[in-house]
C-alpha atoms as a PDB file:
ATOM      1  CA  UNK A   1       1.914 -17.542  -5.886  1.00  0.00           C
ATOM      2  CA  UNK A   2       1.680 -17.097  -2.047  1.00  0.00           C
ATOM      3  CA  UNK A   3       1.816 -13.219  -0.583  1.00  0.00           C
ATOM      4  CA  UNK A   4       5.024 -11.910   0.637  1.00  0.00           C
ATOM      5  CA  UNK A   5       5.726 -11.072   4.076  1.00  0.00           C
ATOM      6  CA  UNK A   6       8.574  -8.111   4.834  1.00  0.00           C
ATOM      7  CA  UNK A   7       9.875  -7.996   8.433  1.00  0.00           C
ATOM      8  CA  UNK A   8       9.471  -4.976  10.671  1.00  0.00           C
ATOM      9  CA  UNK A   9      12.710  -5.333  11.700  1.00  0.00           C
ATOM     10  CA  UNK A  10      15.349  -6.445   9.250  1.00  0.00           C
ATOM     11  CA  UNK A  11      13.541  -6.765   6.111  1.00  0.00           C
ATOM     12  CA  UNK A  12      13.917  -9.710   4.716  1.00  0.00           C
ATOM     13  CA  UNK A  13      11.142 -11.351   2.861  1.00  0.00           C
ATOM     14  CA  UNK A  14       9.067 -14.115   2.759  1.00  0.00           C
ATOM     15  CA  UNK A  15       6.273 -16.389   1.639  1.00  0.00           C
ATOM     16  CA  UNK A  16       3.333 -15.914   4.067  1.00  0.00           C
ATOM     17  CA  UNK A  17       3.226 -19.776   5.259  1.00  0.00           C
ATOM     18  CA  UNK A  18       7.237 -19.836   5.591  1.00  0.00           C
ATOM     19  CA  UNK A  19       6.861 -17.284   8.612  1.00  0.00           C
ATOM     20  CA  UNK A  20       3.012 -17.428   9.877  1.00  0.00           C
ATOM     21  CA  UNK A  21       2.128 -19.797  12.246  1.00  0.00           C
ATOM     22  CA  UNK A  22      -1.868 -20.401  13.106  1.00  0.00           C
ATOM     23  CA  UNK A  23      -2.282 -22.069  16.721  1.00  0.00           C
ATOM     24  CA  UNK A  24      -5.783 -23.967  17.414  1.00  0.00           C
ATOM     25  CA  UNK A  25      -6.506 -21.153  19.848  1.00  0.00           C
ATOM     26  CA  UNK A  26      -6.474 -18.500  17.076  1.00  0.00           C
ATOM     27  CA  UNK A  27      -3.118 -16.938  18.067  1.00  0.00           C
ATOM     28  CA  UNK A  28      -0.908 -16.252  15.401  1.00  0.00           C
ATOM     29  CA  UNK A  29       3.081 -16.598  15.457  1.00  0.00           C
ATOM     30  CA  UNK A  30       5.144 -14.487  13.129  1.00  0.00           C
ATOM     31  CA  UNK A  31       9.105 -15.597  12.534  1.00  0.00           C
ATOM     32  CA  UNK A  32      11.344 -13.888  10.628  1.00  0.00           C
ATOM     33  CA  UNK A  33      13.453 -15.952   9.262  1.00  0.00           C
ATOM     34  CA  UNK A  34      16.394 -13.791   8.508  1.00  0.00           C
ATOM     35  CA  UNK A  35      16.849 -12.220  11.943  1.00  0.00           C
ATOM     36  CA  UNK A  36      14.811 -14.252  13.952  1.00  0.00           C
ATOM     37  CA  UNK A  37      12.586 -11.508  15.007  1.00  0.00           C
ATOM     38  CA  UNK A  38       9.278 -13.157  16.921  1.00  0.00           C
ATOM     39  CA  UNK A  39       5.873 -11.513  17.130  1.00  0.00           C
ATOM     40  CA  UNK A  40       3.240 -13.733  19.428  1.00  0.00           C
ATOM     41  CA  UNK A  41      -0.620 -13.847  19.658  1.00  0.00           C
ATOM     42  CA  UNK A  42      -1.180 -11.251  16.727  1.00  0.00           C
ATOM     43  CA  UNK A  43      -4.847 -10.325  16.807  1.00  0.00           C
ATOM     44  CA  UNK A  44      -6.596 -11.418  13.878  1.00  0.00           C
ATOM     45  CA  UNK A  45     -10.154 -10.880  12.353  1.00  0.00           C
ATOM     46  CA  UNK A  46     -10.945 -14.472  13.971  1.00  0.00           C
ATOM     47  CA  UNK A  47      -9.540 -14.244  17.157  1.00  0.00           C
END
């Protein structure tokens, strides 16, 4: 079972790889897919 993910805005819910995108330069791309909402080059503990 893969973690869910609630978005800030609207809060629908999600599996973790249904709305995280990794890019090869370590930024990460959250999209909800309910609303749409869009959150770019979240800082991780790699990057």
């Amino acid at each position: 079972m893969l973690p869910i993910v609630k978005c800030p805005k609207c809060s629908t819910e999600a599996e973790i790889n249904s709305v995280l995108t990794a890019q090869s330069n370590q930024n990460v791309i959250f999209k909800c897919p309910g609303c749409r909402y869009e959150v770019r080059n979240i800082h991780t503990s790699k990057g």
